[in-house]
Protein backbone atom coordinates (compact mmCIF):
# COMPACT_ATOMS: atom_id res chain seq x y z
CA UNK A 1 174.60 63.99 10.10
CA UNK A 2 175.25 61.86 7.20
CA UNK A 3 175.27 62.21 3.25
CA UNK A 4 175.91 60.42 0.79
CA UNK A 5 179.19 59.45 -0.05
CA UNK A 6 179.44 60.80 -3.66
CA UNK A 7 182.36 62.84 -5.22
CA UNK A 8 181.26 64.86 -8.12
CA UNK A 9 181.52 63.54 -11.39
CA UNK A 10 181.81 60.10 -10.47
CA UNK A 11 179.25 57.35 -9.36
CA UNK A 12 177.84 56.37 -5.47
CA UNK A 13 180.41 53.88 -3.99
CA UNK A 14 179.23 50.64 -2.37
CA UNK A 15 180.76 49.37 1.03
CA UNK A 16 181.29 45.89 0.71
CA UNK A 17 178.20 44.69 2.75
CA UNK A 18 176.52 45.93 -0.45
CA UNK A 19 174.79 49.54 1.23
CA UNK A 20 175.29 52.51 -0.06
CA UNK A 21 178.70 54.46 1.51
CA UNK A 22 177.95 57.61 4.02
CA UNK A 23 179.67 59.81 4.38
CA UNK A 24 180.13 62.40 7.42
CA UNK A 25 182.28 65.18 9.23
CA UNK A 26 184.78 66.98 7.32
CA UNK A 27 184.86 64.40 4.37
CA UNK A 28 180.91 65.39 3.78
CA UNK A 29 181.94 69.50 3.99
CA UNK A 30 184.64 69.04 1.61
CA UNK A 31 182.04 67.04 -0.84
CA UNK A 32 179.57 69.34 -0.29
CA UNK A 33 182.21 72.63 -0.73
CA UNK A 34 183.13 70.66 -4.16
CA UNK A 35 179.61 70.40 -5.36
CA UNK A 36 178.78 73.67 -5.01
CA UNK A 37 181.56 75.01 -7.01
CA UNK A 38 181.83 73.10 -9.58
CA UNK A 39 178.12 73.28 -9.97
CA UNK A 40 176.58 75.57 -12.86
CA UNK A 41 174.67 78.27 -11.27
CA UNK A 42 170.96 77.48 -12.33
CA UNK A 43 171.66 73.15 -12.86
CA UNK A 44 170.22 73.00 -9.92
CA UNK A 45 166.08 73.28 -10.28
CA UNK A 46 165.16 73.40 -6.77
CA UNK A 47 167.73 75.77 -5.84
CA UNK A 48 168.74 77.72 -9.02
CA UNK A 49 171.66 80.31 -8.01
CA UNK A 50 173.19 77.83 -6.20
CA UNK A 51 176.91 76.54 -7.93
CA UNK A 52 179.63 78.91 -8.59
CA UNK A 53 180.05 77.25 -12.22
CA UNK A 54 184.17 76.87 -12.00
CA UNK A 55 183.37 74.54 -14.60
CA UNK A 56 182.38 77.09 -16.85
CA UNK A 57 185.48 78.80 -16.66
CA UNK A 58 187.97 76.85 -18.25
CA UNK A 59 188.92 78.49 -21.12
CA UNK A 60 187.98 81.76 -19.93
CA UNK A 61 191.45 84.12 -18.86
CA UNK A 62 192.20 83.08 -15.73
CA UNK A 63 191.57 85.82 -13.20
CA UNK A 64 192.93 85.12 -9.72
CA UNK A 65 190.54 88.15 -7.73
CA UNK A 66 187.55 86.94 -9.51
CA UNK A 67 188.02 83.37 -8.53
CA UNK A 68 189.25 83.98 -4.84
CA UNK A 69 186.12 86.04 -4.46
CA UNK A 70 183.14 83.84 -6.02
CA UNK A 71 185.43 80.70 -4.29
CA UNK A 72 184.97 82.57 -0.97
CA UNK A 73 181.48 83.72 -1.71
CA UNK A 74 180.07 79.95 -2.20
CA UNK A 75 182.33 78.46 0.66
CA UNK A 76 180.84 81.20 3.18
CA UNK A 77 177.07 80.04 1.81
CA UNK A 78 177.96 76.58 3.34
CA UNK A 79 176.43 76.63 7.13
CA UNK A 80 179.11 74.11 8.18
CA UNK A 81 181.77 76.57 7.27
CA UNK A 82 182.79 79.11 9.99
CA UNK A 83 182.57 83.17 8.79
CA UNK A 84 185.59 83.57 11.48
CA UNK A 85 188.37 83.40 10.44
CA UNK A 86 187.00 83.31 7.10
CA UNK A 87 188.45 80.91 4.87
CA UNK A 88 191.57 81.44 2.90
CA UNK A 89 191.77 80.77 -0.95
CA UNK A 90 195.13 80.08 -2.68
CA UNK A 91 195.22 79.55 -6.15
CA UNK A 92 197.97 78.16 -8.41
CA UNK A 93 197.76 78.43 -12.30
CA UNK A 94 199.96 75.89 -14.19
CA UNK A 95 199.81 75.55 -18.01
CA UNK A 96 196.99 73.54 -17.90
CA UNK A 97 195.02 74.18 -14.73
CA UNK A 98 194.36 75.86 -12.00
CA UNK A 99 195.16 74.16 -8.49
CA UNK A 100 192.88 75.27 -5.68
CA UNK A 101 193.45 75.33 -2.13
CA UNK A 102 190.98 76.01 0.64
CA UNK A 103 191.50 76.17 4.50
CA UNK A 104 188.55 76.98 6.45
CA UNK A 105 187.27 76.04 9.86
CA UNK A 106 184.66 73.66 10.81
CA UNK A 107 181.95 75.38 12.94
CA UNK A 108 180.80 72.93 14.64
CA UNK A 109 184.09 71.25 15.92
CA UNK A 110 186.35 74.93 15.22
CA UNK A 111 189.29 72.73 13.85
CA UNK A 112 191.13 73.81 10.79
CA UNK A 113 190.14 71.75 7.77
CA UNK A 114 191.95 71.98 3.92
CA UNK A 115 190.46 71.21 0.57
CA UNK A 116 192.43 71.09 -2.54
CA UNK A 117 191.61 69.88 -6.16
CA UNK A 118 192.56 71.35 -9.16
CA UNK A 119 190.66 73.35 -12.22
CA UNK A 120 191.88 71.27 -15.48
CA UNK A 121 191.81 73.41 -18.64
């Protein structure tokens, strides 16, 4: 299945036959992993407790149990994401951000798959 090729915060990208990019396998679970946790719960109208807001918490005291678990929570809500072995969160806090690092496994092929970004205060 395809999506959209659309990293959040920034604009669709074109291919340069002029249609709109897809995207698809693990580059469309890691987009769709990102979206849902940097979304604000209730942004979303047809869906409104979906987003784990890590938006919203820069700023905030940085508290590595509370992050792991809401990080794990929202990555586990993800049907593409296997509950077995359940994904493993590592987080890094630097002066300014937070770096986050996610290894799960892909359900429907059962290979090992890693997302990182980082939390900018």
């Amino acid at each position: 299945m395809n999506d959209l090729f659309h990293i959040p915060g920034g604009d669709l990208n074109i291919t340069l036959s002029g249609d709109v990019r897809l995207v698809s396998h693990r580059e469309r679970i890691n987009q769709r992993i990102l979206r849902r946790l940097i979304t604000n719960p209730g942004d979303n109208i047809f869906d409104p407790e979906y987003g784990a807001g890590l938006g919203q918490k820069v700023g905030e005291t940085f508290r590595p149990g509370e992050w792991k678990a809401l990080i794990t929570g929202q990555v586990l809500l993800e049907h593409s994401v296997a509950e077995h072995p359940p994904p493993v969160i590592k987080l890094t806090q630097t002066q300014d951000s937070v770096s986050v690092s996610i290894s799960y496994t892909d359900v429907t092929t059962g290979t090992s798959e890693t997302l990182s970004f980082d939390v900018t205060r």
